[in-house]
Every structure is written in structure tokens, then in C-alpha cells.
Protein backbone atom coordinates (compact mmCIF):
# COMPACT_ATOMS: atom_id res chain seq x y z
CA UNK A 1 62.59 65.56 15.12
CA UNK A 2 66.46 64.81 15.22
CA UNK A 3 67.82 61.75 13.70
CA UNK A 4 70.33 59.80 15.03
CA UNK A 5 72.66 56.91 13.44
CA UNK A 6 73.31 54.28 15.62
CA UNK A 7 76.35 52.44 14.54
CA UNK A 8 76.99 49.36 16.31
CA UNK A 9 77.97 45.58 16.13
CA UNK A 10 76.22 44.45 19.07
CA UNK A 11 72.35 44.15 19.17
CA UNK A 12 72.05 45.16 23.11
CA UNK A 13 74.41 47.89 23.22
CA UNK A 14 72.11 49.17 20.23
CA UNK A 15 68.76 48.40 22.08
CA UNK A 16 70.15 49.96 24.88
CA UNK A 17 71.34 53.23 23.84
CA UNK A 18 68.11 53.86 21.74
CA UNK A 19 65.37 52.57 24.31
CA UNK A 20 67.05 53.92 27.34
CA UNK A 21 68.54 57.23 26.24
CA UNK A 22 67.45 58.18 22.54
CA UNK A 23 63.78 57.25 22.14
CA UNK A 24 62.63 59.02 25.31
CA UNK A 25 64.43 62.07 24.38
CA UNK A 26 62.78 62.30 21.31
CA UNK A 27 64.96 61.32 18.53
CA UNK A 28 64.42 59.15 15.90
CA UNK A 29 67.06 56.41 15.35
CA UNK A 30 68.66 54.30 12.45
CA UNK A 31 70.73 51.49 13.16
CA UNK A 32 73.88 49.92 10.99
CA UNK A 33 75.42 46.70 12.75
CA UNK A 34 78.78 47.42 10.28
CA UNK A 35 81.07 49.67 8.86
CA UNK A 36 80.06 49.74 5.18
CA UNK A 37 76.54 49.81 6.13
CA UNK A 38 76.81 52.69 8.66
CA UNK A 39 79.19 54.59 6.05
CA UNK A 40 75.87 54.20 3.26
CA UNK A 41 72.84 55.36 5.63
CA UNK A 42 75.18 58.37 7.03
CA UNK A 43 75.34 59.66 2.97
CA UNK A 44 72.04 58.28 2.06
CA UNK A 45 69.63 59.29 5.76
CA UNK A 46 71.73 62.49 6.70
CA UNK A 47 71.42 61.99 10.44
CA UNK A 48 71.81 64.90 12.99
CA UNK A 49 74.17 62.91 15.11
CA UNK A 50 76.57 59.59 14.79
CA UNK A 51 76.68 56.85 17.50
CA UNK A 52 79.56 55.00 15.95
CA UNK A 53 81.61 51.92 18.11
CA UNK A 54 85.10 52.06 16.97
CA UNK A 55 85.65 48.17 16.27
CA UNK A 56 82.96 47.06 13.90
CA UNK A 57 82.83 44.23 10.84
CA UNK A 58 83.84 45.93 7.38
CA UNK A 59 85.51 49.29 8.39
CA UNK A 60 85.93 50.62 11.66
CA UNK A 61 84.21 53.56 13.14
CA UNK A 62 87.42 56.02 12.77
CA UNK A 63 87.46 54.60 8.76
CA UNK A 64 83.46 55.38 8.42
CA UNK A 65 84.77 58.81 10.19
CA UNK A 66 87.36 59.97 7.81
CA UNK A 67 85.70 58.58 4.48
CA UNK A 68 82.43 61.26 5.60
CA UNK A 69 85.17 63.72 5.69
CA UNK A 70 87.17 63.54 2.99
CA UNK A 71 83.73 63.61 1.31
CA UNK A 72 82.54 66.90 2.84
CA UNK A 73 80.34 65.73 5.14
CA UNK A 74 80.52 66.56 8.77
CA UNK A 75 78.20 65.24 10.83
CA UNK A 76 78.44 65.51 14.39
CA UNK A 77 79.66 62.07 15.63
CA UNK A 78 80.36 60.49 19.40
CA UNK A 79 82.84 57.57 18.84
CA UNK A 80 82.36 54.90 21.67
CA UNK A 81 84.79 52.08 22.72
CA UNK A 82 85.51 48.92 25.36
CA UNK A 83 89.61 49.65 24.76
CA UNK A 84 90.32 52.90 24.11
CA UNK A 85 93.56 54.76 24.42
CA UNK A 86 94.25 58.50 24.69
CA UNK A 87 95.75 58.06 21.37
CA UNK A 88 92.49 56.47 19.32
CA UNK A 89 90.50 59.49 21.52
CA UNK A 90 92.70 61.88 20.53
CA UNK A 91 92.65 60.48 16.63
CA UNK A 92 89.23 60.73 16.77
CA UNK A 93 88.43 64.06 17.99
CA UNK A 94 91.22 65.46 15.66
CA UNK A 95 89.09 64.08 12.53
CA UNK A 96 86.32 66.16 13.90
CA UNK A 97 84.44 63.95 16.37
CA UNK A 98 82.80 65.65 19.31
CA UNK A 99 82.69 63.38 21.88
CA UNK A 100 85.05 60.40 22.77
CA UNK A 101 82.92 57.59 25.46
CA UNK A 102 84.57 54.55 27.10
CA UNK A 103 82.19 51.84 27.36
CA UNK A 104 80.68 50.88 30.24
CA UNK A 105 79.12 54.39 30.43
CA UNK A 106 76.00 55.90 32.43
CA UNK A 107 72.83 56.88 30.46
CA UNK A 108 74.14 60.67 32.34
CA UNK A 109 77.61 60.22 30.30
CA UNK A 110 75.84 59.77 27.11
CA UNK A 111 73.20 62.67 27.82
CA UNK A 112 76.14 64.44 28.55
CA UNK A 113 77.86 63.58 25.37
CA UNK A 114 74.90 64.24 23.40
CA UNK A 115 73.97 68.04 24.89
CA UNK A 116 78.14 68.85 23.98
CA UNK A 117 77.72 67.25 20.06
CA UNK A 118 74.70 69.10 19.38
CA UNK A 119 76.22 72.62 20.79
CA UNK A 120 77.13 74.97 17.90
CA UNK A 121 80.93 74.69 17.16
CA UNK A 122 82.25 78.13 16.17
CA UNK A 123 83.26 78.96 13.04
CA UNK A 124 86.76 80.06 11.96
CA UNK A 125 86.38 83.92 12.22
CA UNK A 126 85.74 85.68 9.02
CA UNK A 127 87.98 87.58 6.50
CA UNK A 128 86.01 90.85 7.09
CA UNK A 129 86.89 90.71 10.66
CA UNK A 130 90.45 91.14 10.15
CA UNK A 131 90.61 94.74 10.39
CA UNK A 132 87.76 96.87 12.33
CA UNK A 133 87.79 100.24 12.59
CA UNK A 134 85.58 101.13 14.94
CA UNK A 135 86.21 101.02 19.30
CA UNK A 136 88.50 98.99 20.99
CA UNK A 137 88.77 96.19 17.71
CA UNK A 138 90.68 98.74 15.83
CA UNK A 139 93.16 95.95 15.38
CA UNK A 140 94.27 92.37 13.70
CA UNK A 141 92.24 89.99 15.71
CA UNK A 142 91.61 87.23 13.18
CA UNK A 143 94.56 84.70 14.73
CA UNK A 144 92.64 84.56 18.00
CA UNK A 145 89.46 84.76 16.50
CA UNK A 146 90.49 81.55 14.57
CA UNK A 147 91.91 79.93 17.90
CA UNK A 148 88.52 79.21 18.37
CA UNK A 149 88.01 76.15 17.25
CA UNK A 150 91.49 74.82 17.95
CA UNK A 151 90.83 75.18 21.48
CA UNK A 152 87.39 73.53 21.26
CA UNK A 153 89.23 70.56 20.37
CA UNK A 154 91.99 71.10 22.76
CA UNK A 155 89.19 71.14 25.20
CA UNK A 156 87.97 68.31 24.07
CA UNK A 157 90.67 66.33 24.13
CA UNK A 158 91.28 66.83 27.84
CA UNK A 159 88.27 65.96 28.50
CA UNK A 160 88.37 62.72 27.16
CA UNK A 161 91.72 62.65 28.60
CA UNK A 162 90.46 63.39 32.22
CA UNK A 163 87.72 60.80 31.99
CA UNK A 164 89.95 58.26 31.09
CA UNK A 165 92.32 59.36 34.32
CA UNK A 166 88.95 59.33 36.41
CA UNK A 167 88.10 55.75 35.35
CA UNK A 168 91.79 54.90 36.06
CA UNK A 169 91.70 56.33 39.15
CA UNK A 170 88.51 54.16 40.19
CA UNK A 171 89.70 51.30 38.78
CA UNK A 172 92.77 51.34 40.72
CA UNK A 173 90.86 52.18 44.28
CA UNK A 174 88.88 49.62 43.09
CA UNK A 175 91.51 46.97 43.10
CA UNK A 176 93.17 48.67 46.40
CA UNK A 177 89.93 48.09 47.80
CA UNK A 178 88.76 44.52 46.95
CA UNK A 179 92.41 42.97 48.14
CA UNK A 180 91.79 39.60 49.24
CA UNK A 181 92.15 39.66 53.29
CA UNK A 182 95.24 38.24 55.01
CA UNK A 183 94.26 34.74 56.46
CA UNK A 184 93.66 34.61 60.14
CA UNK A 185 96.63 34.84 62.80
CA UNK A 186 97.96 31.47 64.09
CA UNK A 187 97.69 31.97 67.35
CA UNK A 188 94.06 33.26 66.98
CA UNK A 189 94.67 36.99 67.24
CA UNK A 190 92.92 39.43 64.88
CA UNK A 191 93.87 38.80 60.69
CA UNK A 192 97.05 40.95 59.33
CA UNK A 193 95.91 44.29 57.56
CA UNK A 194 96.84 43.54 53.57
CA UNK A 195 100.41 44.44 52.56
CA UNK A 196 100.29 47.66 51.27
CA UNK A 197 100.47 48.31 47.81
CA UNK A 198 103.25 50.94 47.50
CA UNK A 199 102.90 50.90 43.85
CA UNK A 200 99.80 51.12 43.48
CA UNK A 201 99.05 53.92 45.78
CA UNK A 202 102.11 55.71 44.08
CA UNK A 203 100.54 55.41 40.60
CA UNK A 204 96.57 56.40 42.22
CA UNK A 205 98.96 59.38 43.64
CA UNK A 206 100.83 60.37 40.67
CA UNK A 207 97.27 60.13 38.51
CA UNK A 208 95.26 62.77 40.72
CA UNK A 209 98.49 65.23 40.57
CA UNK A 210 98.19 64.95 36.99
CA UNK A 211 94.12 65.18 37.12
CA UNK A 212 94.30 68.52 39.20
CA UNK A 213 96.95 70.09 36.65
CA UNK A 214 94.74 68.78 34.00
CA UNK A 215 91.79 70.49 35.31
CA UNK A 216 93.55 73.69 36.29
CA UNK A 217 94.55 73.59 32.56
CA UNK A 218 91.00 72.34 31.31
CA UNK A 219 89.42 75.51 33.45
CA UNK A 220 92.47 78.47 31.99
CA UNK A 221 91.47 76.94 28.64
CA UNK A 222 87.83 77.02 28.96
CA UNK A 223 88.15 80.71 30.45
CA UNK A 224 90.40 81.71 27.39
CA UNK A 225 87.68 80.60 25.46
CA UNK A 226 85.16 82.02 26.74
CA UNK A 227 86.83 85.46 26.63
CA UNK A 228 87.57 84.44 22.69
CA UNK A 229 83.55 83.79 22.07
CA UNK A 230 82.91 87.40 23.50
CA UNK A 231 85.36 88.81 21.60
CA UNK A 232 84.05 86.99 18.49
CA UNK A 233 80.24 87.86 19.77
CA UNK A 234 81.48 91.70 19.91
CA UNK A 235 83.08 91.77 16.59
CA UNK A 236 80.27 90.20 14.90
CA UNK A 237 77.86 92.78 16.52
CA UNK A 238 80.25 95.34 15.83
CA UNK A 239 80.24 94.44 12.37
CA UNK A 240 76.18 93.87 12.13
CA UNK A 241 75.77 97.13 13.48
CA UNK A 242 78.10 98.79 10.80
CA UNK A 243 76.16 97.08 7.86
CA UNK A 244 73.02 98.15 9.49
CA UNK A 245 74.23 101.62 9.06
CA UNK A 246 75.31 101.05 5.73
CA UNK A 247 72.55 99.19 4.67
CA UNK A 248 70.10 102.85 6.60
CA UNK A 249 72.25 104.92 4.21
CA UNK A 250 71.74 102.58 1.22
CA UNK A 251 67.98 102.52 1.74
CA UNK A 252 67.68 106.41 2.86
CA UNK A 253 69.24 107.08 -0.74
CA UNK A 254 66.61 104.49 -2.27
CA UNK A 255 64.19 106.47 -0.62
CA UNK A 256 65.35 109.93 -1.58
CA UNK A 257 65.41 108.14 -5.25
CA UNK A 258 62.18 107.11 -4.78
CA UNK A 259 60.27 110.05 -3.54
CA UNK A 260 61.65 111.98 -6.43
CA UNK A 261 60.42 108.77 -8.86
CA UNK A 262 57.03 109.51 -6.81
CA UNK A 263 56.84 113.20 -6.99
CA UNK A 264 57.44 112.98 -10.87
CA UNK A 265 54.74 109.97 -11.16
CA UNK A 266 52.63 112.52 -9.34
CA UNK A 267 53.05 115.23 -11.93
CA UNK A 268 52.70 112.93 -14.58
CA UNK A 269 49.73 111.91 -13.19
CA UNK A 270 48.39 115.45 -12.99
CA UNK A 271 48.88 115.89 -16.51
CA UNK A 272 47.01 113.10 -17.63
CA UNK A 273 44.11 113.73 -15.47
CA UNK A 274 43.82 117.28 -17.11
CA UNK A 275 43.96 115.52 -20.25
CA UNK A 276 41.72 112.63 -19.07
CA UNK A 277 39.40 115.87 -18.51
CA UNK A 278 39.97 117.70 -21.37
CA UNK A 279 39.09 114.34 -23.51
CA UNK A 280 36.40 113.74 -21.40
CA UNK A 281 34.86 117.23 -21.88
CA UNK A 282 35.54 116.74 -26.04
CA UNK A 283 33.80 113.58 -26.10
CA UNK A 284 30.71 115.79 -24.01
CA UNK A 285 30.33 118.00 -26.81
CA UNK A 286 30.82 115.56 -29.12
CA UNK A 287 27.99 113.48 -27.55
CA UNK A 288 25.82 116.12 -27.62
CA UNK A 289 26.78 117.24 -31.92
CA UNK A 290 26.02 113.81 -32.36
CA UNK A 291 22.78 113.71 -30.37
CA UNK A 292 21.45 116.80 -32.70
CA UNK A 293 22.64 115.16 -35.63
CA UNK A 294 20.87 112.27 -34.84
CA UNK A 295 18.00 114.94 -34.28
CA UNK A 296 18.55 115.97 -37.69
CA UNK A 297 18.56 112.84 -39.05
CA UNK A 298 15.10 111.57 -37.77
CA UNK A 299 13.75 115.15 -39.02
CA UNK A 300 14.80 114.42 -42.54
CA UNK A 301 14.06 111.20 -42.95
CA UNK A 302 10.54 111.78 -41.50
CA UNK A 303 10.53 114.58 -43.99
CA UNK A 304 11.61 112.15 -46.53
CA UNK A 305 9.15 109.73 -45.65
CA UNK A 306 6.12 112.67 -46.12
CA UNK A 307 7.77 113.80 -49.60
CA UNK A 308 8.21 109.69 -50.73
CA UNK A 309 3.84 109.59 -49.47
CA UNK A 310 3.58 112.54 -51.69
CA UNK A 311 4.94 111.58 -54.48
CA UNK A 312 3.28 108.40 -54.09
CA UNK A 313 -0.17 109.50 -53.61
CA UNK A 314 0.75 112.45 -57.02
CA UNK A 315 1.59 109.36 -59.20
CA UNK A 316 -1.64 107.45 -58.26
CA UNK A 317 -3.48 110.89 -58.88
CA UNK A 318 -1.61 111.22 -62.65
CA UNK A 319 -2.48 107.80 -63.22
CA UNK A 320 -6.32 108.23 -62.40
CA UNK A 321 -5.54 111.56 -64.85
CA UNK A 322 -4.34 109.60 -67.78
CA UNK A 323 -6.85 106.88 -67.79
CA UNK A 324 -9.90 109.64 -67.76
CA UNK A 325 -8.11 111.65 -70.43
CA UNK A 326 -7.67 108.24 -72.45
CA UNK A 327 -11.31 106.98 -72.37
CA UNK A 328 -12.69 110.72 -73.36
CA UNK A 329 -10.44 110.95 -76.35
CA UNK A 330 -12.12 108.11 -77.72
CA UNK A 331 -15.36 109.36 -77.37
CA UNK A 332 -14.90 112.93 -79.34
CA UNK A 333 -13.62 110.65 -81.92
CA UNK A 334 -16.43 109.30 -82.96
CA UNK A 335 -18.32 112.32 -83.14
């Protein structure tokens, strides 16, 4: 689940954004009602996203915005404001916001906002890309490659910068529209139309010249871009396919290494499974010497056993002998 900061002084704006918007799209929020507090969960929570209002107690939203920069972290952040210029919008987005909204704006504007902050930025195209010499990008193409992201913000910019014209525009129609009628004619004919408002209309005029030029702009940019992210999207394929082959070569040579590591394992195995039979085939035979030695054994030490009865049973004999021959030669004695 995606986390999102919301940084903002007033409690229903906050309430708002997260109920209506955030929470039923799935992401969890944080909340920060001030600068320094918004600039401490950012470090300490890593959100996904930043909801920051520029004017806040503490340190304003563009101050929370550079400080997470000049520390090295870039988190994707959509800076929000009642009085915003094309000069704060333009500040912002150049310290690497991705979205720029003037309050009061739709929950569409801010769905909006959010599908553009989470889309991968692209980055700045690599070293290895500078020279290619394979096809049609057998040239220098890092400078445009790295144009990339300058016209993402470029493109960005004008579209802040065309939203604020829009809401101009309306705002100005607006005022054209709700003119207070002329009071009723004296001598009971219909009311006067309004007085025109030359100036008005001359400004509402001037603003959608400079909308359409804008957006003829906005689209030549957008299609140089596009063309830009193929280019990059070819080169990086390009470039995947050569390591591929590289890294085929790499591993066929592994594998010619490694049959010849296996065909010599083989052989080596071979050997000592004639030796695991010659050993095998010695310690046979010498099962079998010592099976007829044992044989041997039990033969002799039976025999021993008879010779050790004989001897014992020819001792008890000469004893019997000597104790006859000892009471005779008494005997003659006396005679």
C-alpha cells in the first residue's frame, strides 16, 4: 500500500483530501499541520507521495521542499496553494515537484495530479549510450537523450501555466457574466443591456490567444518527447540486446570451460572406479586369506586344546605311577 504525506495547516482541507480522494483509492495517509513537522515524518515515514500547502506555520512547503533535496531525498511531491503565481509554480516544479494545484480544486484535478506524480520520470540517459555502434544509433545521441527530463519539466510548467490561464479565463467570464443589471428605463421600456466591458473582454481575448499558442506549444513539446522516449526505449533495447549477446558468448565459453572440467571429472572418475575395483577385488582375496587363517586358527587351537587334555590326563597317569612305585619300595625293604 502507498503512503502518502499530507502536509497541511488546515484540518478540513486535510480531512478532505484524505476521505474524499486518498482513502478510497487505497493509500495510506500521514498528516503534519506544519512545516517542521512535515519536514521530520517525510525523513523519518518515507512516504510515496507529498501533499504539501505552500503557506504553513514553521517553514513553508517550498522550504520543507528544498531542505528534502539538498538532503538527497526526492520524493515525489504536489505543492498546493489559495495564491499562487506562475512564478511560486514555476519555483516549485524547478526544485523537482511534479505537480503544481491551485486551491479550490476538483477531487478529478487531484486524481489527475496524483496519476502524473506517480508516473516514472526518465532518467538522464546513460554514459554507455553515448556512442552505439550498431543500426541507425551509430551516433552521439546522449544531449537529446538527456533533454528528457528537461522537457518533462518544461511540460510541466505549462501545464501549470495553462491551468492558471484556464481559471483566469473563468474567472473573468465569470465576472462578465454576473454584472449587476442596468436599472429599469424611465419611461418604462425594457432595462439597458450592461455597458460593455471593453477591457475586460480584451484581456479574456488576449488570454485564449495566448492559451491556444500555449497548447500548440504544450502538444510540439509533448510530441518531441515522445519521439525522445522511443529513441531512449530503442537505445536501451539496442543496448540490452548487445549485452545479451555478450553475456551468450560469455556463458558459451563457460560452458565450453565447463564441459572440458566435466569430461576430465569423467576420466578421473573412471580411474578411480577401476581402482575402487581393483581395491575392492584385494580386499576379496584378502577376506577370503583371512577366512582360512581363521580356519587355521580354530584347527590349532582345537589341536592345542587335545595336546593340553593329553598332557593333562599323562601327568595324572605319572602321578598314579609314582605313588605305586613309592608304596612298593617300602615294602621290599623290609624284606
Amino acid at each position: 500500500m502507498r503512503k502518502i504525506l499530507i502536509i497541511e495547516d488546515r484540518r478540513e482541507n486535510i480531512v478532505f483530501i484524505a476521505n474524499n480522494i486518498l482513502k478510497p483509492l487505497g493509500y495510506e495517509v500521514i498528516t503534519a499541520m506544519d512545516g517542521p513537522t512535515g519536514l521530520t515524518k517525510a525523513q523519518e515515514e518515507a512516504p510515496d507521495l507529498i501533499i504539501t500547502d505552500l503557506k504553513l506555520p514553521g517553514l513553508g512547503g517550498l522550504e520543507v521542499l528544498e531542505q528534502l533535496r539538498q538532503k538527497g531525498n526526492h520524493i515525489p511531491t504536489i505543492v498546493m496553494t489559495f495564491h499562487g503565481t506562475e512564478e511560486t509554480a514555476v519555483r516549485a516544479l524547478r526544485l523537482g515537484a511534479r505537480d503544481y494545484l491551485i486551491k479550490p480544486f476538483t477531487i478529478e484535478e487531484m486524481q489527475a495530479a496524483l496519476e502524473r506524480a506517480f508516473k516514472p520520470v526518465a532518467a538522464p540517459a546513460p554514459p554507455v549510450l553515448r556512442k552505439l555502434t550498431t543500426g541507425p544509433l551509430s551516433r552521439d545521441n546522449s544531449e537529446e537523450l538527456a533533454r528528457i527530463p528537461q522537457l518533462e519539466r518544461e511540460l510541466a510548467e505549462m501545464r501549470v501555466a495553462l491551468t492558471s490561464r484556464d481559471k483566469q479565463i473563468s474567472q473573468m467570464q465569470q465576472l462578465l457574466a454576473n454584472r449587476t443589471p442596468a436599472p429599469p428605463s424611465p419611461d418604462g421600456g425594457p432595462p439597458k443591456p450592461p455597458a460593455r466591458d471593453i477591457a475586460t473582454e480584451m484581456k479574456i481575448t488576449q488570454l485564449e490567444q495566448e492559451l491556444i499558442q500555449m497548447r500548440t506549444v504544450l502538444a510540439a513539446r509533448e510530441k518531441q518527447l515522445i519521439h525522445l522516449q522511443r529513441q531512449l526505449a530503442n537505445s536501451v533495447k539496442k543496448l540490452e540486446m548487445a549485452e545479451v549477446a555478450q553475456r551468450a558468448a560469455t556463458w558459451e565459453e563457460d560452458n565450453a570451460r565447463l564441459n572440458q572440467v566435466l569430461a576430465q571429472t569423467k576420466q578421473m572418475l573412471g580411474e578411480s572406479e577401476r581402482r575402487t575395483q581393483s581395491l575392492e577385488e584385494t580386499v576379496r582375496v584378502q577376506k577370503v586369506q583371512m577366512s582360512k587363517y581363521q580356519e587355521e586358527a580354530k584347527r590349532l587351537a582345537d589341536q592345542l586344546r587335545n595336546l593340553s587334555e593329553a598332557v593333562r590326563l599323562l601327568s595324572q597317569d605319572l602321578g598314579q605311577q609314582v605313588e605305586r612305585i613309592g608304596v612298593v619300595a617300602p615294602a621290599d625293604k623290609r624284606r
